[in-house]
PDB file of N, CA and C in Angstrom:
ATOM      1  N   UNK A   1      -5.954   9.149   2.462  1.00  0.00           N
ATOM      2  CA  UNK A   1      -5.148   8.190   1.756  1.00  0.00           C
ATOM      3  C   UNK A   1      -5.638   6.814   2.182  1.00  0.00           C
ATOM      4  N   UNK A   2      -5.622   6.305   1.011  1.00  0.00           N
ATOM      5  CA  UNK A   2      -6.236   4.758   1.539  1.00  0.00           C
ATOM      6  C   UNK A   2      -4.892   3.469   1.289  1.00  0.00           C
ATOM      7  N   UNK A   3      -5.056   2.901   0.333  1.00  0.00           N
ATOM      8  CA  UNK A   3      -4.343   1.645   0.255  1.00  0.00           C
ATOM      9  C   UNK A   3      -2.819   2.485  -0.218  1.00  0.00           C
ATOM     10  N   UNK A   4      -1.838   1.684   0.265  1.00  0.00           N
ATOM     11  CA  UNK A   4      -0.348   2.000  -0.175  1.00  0.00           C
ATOM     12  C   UNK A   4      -0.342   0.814  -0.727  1.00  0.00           C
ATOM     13  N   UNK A   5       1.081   0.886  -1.464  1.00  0.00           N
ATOM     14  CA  UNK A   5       1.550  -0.356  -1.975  1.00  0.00           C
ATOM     15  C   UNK A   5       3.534   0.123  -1.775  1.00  0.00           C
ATOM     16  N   UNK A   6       4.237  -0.481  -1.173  1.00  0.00           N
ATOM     17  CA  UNK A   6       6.096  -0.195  -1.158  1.00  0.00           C
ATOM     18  C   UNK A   6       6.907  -1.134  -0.921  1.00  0.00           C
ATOM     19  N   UNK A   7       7.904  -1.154  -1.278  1.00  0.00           N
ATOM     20  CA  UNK A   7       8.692  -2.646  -1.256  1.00  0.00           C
ATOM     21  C   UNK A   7       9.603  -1.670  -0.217  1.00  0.00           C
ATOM     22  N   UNK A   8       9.868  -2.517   0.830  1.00  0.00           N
ATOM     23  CA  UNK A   8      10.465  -2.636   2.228  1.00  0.00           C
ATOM     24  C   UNK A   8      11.861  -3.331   1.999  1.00  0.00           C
ATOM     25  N   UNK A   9      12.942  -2.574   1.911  1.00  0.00           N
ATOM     26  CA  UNK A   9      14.235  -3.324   2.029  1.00  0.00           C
ATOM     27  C   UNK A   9      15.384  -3.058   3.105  1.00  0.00           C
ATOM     28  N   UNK A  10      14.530  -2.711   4.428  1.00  0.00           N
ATOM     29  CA  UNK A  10      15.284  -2.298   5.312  1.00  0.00           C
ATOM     30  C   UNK A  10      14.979  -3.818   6.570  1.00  0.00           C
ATOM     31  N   UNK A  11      14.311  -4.454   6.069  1.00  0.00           N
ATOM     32  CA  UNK A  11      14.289  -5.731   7.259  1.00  0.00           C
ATOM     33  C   UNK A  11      13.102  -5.621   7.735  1.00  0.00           C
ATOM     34  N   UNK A  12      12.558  -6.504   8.340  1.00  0.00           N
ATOM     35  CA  UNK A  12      11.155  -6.475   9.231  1.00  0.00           C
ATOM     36  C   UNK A  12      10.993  -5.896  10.382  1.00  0.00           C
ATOM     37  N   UNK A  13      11.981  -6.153  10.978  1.00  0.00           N
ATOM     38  CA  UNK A  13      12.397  -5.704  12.595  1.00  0.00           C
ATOM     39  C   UNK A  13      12.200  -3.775  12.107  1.00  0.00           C
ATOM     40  N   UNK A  14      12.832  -2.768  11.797  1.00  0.00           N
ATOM     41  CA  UNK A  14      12.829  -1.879  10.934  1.00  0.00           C
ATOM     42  C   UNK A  14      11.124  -1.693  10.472  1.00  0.00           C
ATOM     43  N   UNK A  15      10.679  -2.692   9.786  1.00  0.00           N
ATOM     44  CA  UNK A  15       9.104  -2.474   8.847  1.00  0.00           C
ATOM     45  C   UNK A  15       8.561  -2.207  10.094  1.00  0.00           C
ATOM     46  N   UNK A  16       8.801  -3.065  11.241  1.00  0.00           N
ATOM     47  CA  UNK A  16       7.514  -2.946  12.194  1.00  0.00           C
ATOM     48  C   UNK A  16       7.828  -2.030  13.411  1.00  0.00           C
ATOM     49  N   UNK A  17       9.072  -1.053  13.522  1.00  0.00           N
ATOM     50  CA  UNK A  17       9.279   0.197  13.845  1.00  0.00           C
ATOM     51  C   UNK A  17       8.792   1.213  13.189  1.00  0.00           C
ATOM     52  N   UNK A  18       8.572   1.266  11.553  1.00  0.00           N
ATOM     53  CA  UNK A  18       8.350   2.798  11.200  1.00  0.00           C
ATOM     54  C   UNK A  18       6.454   2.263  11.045  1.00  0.00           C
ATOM     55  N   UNK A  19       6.151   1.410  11.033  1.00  0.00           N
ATOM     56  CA  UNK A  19       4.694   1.059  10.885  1.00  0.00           C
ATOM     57  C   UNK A  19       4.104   1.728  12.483  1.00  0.00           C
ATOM     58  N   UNK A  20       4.972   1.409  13.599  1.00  0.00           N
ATOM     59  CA  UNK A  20       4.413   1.925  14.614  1.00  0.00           C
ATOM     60  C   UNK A  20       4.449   3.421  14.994  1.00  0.00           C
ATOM     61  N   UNK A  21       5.895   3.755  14.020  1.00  0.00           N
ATOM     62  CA  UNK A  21       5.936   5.252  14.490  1.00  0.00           C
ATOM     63  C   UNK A  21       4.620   6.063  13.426  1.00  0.00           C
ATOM     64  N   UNK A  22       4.406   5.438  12.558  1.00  0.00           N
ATOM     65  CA  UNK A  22       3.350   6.351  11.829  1.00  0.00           C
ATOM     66  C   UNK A  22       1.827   6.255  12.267  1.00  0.00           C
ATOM     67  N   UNK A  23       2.012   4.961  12.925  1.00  0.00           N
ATOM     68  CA  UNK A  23       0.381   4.688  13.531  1.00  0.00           C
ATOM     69  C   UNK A  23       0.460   5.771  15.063  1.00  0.00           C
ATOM     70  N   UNK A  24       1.695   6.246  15.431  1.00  0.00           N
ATOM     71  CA  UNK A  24       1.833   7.400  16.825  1.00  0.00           C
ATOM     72  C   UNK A  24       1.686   9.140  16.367  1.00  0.00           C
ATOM     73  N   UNK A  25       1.918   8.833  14.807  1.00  0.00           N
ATOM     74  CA  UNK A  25       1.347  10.509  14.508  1.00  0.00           C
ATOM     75  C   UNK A  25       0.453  11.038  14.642  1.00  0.00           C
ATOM     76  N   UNK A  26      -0.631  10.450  14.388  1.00  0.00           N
ATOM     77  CA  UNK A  26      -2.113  10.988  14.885  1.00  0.00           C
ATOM     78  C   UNK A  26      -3.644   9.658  15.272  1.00  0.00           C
ATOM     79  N   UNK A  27      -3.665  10.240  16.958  1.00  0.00           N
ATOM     80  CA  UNK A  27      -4.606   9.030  17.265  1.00  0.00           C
ATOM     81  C   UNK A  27      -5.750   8.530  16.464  1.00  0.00           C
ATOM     82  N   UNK A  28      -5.861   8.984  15.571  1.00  0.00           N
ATOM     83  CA  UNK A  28      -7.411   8.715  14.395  1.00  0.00           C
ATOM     84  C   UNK A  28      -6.847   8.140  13.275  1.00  0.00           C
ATOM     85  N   UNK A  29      -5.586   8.422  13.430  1.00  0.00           N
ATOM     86  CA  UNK A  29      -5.412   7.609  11.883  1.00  0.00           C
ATOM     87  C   UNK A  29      -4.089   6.157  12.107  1.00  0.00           C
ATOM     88  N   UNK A  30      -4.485   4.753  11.710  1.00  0.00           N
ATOM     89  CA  UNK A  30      -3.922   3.897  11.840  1.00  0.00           C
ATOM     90  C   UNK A  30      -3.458   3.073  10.499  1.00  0.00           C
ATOM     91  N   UNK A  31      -2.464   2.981  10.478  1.00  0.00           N
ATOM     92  CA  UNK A  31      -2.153   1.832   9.235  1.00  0.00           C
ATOM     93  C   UNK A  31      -1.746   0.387   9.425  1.00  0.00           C
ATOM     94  N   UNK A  32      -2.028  -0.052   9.129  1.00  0.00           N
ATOM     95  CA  UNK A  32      -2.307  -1.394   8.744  1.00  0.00           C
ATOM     96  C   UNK A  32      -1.118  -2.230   7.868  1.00  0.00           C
ATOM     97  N   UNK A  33      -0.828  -3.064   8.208  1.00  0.00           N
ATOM     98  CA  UNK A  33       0.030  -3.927   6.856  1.00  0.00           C
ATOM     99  C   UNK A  33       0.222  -5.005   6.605  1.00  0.00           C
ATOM    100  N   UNK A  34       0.318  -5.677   5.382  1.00  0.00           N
ATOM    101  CA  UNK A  34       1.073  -7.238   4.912  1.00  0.00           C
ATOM    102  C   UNK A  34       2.699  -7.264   4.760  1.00  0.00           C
ATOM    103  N   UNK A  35       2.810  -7.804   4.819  1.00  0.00           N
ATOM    104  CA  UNK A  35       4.535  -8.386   4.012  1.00  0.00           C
ATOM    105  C   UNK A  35       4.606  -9.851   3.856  1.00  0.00           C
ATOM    106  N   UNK A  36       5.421  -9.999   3.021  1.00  0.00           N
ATOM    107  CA  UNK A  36       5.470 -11.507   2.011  1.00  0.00           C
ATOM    108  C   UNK A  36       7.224 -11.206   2.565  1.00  0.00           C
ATOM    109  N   UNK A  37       7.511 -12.406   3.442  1.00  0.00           N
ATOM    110  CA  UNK A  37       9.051 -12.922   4.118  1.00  0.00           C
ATOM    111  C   UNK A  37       9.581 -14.201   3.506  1.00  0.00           C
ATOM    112  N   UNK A  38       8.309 -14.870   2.451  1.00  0.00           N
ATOM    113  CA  UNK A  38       9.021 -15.897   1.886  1.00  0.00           C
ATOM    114  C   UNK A  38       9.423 -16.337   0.690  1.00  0.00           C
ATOM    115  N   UNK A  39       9.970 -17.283   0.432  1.00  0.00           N
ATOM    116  CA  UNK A  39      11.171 -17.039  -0.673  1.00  0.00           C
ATOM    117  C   UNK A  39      10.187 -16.436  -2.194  1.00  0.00           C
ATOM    118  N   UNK A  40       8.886 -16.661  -2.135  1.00  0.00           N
ATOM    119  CA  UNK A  40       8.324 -16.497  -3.362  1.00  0.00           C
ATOM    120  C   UNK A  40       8.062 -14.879  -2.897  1.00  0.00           C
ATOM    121  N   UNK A  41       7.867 -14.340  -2.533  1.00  0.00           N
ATOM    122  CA  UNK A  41       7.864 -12.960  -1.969  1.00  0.00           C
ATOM    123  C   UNK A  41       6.544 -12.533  -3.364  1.00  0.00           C
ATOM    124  N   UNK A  42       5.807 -12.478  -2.898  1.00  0.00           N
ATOM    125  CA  UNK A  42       4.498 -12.275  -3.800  1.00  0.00           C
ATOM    126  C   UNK A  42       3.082 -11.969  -2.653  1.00  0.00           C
ATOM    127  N   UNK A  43       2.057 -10.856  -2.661  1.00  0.00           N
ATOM    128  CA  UNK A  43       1.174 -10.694  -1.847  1.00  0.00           C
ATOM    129  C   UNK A  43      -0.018 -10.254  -3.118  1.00  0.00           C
ATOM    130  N   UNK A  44      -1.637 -10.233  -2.479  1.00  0.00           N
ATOM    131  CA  UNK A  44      -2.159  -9.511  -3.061  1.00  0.00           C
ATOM    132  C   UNK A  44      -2.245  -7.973  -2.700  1.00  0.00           C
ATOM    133  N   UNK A  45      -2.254  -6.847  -3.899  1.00  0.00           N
ATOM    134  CA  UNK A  45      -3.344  -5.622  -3.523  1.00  0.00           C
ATOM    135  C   UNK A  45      -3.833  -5.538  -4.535  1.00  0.00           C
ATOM    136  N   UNK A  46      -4.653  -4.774  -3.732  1.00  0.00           N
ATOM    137  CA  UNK A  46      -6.178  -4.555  -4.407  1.00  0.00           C
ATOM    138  C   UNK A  46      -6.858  -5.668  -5.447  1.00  0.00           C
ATOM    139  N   UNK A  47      -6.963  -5.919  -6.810  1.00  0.00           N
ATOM    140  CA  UNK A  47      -7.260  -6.333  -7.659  1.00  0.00           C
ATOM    141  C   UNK A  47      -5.445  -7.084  -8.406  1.00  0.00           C
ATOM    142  N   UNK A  48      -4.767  -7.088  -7.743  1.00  0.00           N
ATOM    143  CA  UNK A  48      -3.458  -7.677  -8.660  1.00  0.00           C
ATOM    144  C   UNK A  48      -2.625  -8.604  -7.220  1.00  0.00           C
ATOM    145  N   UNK A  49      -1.859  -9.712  -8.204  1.00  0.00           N
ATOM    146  CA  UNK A  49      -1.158 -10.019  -7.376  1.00  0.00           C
ATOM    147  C   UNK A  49       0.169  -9.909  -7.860  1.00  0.00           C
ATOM    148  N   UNK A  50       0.949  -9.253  -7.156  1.00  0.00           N
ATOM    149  CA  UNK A  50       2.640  -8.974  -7.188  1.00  0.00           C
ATOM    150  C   UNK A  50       3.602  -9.367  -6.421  1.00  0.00           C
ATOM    151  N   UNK A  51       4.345 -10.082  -7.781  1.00  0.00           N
ATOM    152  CA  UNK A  51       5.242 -10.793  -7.194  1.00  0.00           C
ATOM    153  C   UNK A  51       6.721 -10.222  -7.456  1.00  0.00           C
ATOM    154  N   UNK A  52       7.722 -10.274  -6.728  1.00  0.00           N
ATOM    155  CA  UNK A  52       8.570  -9.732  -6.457  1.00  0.00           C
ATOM    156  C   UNK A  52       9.855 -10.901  -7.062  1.00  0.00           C
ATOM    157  N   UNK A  53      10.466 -10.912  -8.331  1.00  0.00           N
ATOM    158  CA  UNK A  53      11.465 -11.974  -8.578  1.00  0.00           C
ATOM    159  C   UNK A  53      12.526 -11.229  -9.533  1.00  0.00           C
ATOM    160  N   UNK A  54      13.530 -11.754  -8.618  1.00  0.00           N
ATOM    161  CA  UNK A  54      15.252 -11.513  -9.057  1.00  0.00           C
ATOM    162  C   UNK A  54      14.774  -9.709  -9.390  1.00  0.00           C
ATOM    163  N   UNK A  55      14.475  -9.196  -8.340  1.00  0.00           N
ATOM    164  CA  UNK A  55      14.322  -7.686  -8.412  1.00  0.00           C
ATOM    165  C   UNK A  55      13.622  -7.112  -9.145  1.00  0.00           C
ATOM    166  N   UNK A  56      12.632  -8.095 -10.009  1.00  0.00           N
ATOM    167  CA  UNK A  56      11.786  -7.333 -11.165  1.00  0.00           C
ATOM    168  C   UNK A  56      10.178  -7.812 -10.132  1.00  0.00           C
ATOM    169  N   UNK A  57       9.607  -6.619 -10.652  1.00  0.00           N
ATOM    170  CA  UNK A  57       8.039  -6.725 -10.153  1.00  0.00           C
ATOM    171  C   UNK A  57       7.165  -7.181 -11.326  1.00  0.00           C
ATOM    172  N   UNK A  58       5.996  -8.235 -10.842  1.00  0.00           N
ATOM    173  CA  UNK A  58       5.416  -9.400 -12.015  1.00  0.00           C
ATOM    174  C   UNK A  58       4.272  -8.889 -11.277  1.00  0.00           C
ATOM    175  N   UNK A  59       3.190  -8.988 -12.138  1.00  0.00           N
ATOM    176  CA  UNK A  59       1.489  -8.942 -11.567  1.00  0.00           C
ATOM    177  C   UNK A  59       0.695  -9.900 -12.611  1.00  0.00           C
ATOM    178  N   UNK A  60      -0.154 -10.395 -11.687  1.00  0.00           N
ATOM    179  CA  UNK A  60      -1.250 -11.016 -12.139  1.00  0.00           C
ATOM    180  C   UNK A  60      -2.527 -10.699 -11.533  1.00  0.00           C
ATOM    181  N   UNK A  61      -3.694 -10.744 -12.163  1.00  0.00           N
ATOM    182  CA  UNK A  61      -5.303 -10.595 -12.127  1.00  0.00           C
ATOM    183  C   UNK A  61      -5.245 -11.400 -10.656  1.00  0.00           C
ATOM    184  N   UNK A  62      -5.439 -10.776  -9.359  1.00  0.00           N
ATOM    185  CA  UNK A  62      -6.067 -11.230  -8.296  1.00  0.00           C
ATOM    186  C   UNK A  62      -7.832 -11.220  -7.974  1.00  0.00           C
ATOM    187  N   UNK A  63      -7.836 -12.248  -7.193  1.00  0.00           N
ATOM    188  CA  UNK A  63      -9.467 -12.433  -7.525  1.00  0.00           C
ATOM    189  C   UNK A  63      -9.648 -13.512  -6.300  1.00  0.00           C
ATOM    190  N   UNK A  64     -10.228 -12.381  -5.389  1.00  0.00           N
ATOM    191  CA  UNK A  64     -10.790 -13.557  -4.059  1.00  0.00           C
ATOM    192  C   UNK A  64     -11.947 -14.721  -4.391  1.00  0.00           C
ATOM    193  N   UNK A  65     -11.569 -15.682  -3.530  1.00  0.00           N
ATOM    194  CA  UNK A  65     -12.272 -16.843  -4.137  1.00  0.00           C
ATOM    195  C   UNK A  65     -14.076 -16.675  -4.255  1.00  0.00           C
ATOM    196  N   UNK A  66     -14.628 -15.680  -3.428  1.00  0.00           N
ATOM    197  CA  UNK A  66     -16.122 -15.589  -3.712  1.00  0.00           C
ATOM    198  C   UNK A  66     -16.578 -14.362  -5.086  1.00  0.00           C
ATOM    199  N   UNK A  67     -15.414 -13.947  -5.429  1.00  0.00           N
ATOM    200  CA  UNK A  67     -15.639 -12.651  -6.415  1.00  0.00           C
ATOM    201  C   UNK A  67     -16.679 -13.354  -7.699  1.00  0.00           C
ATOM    202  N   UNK A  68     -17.392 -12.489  -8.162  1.00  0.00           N
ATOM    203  CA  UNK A  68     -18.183 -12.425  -9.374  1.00  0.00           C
ATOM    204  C   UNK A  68     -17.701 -11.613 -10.082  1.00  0.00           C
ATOM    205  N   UNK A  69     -18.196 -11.585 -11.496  1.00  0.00           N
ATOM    206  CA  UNK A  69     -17.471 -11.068 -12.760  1.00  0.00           C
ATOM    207  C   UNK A  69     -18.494 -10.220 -12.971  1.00  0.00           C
ATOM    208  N   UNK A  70     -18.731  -8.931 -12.211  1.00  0.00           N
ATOM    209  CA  UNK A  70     -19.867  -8.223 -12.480  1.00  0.00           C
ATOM    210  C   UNK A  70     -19.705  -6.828 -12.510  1.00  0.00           C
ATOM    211  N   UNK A  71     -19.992  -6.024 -13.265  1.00  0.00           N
ATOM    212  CA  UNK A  71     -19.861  -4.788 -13.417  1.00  0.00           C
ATOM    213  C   UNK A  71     -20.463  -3.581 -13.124  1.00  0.00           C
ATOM    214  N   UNK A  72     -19.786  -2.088 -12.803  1.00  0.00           N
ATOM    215  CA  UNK A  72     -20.860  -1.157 -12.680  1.00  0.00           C
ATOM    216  C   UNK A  72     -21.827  -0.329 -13.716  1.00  0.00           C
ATOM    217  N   UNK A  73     -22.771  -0.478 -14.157  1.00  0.00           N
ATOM    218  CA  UNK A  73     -22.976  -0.280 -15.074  1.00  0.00           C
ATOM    219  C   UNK A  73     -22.807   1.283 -15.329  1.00  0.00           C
ATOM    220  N   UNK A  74     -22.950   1.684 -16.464  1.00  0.00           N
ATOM    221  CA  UNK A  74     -22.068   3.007 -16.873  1.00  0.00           C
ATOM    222  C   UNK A  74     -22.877   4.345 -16.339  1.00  0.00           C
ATOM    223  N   UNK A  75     -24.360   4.252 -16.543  1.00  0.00           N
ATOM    224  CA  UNK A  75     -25.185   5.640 -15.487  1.00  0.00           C
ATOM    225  C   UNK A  75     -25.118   5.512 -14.246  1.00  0.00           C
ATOM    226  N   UNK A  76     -24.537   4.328 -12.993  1.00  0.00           N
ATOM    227  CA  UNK A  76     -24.346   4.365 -11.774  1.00  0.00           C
ATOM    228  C   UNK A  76     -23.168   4.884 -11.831  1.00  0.00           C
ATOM    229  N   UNK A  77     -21.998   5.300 -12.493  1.00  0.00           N
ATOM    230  CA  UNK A  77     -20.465   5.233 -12.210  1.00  0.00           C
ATOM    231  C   UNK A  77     -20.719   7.162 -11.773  1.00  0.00           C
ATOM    232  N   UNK A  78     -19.880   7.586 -10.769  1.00  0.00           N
ATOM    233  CA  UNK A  78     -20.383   8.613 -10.115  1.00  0.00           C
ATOM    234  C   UNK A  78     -18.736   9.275 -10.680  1.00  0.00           C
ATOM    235  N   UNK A  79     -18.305  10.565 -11.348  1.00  0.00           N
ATOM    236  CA  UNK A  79     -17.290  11.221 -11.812  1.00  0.00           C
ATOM    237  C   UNK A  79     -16.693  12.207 -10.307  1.00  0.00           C
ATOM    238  N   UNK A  80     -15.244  11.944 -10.417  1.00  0.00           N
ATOM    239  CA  UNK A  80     -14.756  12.919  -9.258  1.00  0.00           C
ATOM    240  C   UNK A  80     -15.382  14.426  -9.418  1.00  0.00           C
ATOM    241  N   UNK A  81     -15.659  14.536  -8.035  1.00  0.00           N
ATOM    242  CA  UNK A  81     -15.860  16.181  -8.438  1.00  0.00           C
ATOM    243  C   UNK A  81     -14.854  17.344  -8.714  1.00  0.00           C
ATOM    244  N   UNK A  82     -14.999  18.151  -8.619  1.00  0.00           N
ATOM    245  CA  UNK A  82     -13.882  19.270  -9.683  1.00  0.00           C
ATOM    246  C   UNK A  82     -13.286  19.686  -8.058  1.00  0.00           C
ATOM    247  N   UNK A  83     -13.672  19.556  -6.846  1.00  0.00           N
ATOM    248  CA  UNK A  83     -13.090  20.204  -5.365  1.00  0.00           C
ATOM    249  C   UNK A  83     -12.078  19.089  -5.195  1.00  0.00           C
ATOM    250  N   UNK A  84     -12.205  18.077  -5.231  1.00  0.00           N
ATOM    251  CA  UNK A  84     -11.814  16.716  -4.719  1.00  0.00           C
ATOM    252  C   UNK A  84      -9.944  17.065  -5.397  1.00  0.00           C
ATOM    253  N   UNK A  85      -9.467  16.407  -4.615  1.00  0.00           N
ATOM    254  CA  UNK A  85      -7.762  16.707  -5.014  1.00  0.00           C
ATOM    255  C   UNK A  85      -6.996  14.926  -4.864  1.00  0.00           C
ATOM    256  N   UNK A  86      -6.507  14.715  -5.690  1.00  0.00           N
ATOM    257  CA  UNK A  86      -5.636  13.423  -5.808  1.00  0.00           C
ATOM    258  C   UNK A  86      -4.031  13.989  -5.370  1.00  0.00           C
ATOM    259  N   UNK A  87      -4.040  13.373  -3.888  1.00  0.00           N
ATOM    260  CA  UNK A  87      -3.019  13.994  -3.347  1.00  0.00           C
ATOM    261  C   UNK A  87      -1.514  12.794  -3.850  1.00  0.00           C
ATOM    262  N   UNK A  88      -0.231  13.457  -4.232  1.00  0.00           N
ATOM    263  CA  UNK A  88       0.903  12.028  -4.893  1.00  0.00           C
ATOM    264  C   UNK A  88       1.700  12.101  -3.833  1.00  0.00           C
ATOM    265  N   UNK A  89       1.601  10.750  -3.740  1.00  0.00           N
ATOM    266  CA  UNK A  89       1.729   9.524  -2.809  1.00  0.00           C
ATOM    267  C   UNK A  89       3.228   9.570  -2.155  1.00  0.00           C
ATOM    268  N   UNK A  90       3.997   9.614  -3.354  1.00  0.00           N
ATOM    269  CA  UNK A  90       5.650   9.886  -3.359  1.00  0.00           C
ATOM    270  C   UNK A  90       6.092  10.699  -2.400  1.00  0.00           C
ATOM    271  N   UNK A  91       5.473  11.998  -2.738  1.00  0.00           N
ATOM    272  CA  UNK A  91       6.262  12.748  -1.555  1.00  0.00           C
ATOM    273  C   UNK A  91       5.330  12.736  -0.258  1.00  0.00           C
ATOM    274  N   UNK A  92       4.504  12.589  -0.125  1.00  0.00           N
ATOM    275  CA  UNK A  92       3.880  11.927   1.366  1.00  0.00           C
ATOM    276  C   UNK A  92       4.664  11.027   1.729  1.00  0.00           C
ATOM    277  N   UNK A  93       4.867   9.679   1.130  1.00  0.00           N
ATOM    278  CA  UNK A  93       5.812   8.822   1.547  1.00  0.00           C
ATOM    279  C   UNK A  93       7.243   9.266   1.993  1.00  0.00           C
ATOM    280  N   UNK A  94       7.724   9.853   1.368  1.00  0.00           N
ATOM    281  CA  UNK A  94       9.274  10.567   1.445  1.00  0.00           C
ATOM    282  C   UNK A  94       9.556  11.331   2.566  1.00  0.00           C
ATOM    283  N   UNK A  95       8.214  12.204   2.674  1.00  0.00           N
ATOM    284  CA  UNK A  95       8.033  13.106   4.312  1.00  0.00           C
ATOM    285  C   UNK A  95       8.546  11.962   4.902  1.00  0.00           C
ATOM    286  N   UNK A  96       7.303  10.785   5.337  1.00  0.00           N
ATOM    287  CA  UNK A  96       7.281  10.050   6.221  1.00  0.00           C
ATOM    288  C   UNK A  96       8.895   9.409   6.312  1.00  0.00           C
ATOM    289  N   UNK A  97       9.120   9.192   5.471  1.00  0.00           N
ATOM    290  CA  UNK A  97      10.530   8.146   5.775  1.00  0.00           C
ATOM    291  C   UNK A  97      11.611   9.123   6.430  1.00  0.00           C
ATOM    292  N   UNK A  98      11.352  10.035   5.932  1.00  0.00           N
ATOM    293  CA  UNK A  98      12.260  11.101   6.272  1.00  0.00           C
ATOM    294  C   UNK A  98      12.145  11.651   7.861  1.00  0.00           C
ATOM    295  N   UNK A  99      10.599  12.019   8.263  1.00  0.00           N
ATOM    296  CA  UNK A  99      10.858  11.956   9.429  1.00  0.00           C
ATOM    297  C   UNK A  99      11.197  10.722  10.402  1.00  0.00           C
ATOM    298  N   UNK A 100      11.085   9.486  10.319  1.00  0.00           N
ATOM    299  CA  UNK A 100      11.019   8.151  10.830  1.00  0.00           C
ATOM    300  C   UNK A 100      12.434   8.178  10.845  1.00  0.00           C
ATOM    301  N   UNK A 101      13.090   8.125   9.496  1.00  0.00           N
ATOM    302  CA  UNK A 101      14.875   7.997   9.643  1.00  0.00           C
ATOM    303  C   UNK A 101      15.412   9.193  10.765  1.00  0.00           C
ATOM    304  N   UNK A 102      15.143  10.392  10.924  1.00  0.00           N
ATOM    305  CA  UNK A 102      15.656  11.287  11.761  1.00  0.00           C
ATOM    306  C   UNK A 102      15.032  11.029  13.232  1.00  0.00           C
ATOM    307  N   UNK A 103      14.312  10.364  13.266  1.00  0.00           N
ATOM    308  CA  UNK A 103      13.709  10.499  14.819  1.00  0.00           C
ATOM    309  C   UNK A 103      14.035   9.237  15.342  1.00  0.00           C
ATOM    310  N   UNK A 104      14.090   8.022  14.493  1.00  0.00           N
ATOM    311  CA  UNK A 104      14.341   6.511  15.063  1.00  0.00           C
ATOM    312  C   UNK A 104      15.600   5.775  14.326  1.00  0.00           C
ATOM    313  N   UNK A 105      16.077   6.511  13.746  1.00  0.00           N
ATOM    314  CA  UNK A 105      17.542   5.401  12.968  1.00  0.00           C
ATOM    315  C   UNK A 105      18.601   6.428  13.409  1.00  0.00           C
TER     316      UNK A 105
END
């Protein structure tokens, strides 16, 4: 699993308890995080920027300031292979909260 994206409404103090308990599940694997604490509550991922207003989620085209407008061209683009599995995110997440709420709240 690579990039997450979740809106956090349990407080920071809280964000940066279950961030540590998941970085203690296994020594090889670490996560990482942003949060946006101010009033415009807006961050980038990946390619978008989302902003968070009066409870509705807004995105716009993010684009670091050295990016070029350049493409892969279509015989380099490499197709998933048929072994490869797209694991959903949801209930991975849900485990996790689930064990975090029973072991630390």
């Amino acid at each position: 699993m690579d990039d997450i994206f979740m809106i956090w409404t349990h407080g920071e103090e809280h964000l940066k308890t279950f961030i540590g308990y998941l970085n203690s599940i296994h020594p090889s694997i670490k996560f990482t995080h942003e949060y946006s604490n101010s009033l415009h509550q807006t961050l980038p991922f990946l390619d978008v920027q989302v902003h968070l207003i009066n409870n509705d989620i807004q995105t716009d085209l993010y684009t670091k300031s050295m990016h070029r407008q350049t493409s892969i061209p279509p015989k380099n683009i490499v197709p998933p292979k048929p072994h490869q599995k797209s694991y959903p995110v949801r209930p991975l997440l849900s485990n996790l909260l689930d064990m975090f709420y029973r072991d630390f709240l």
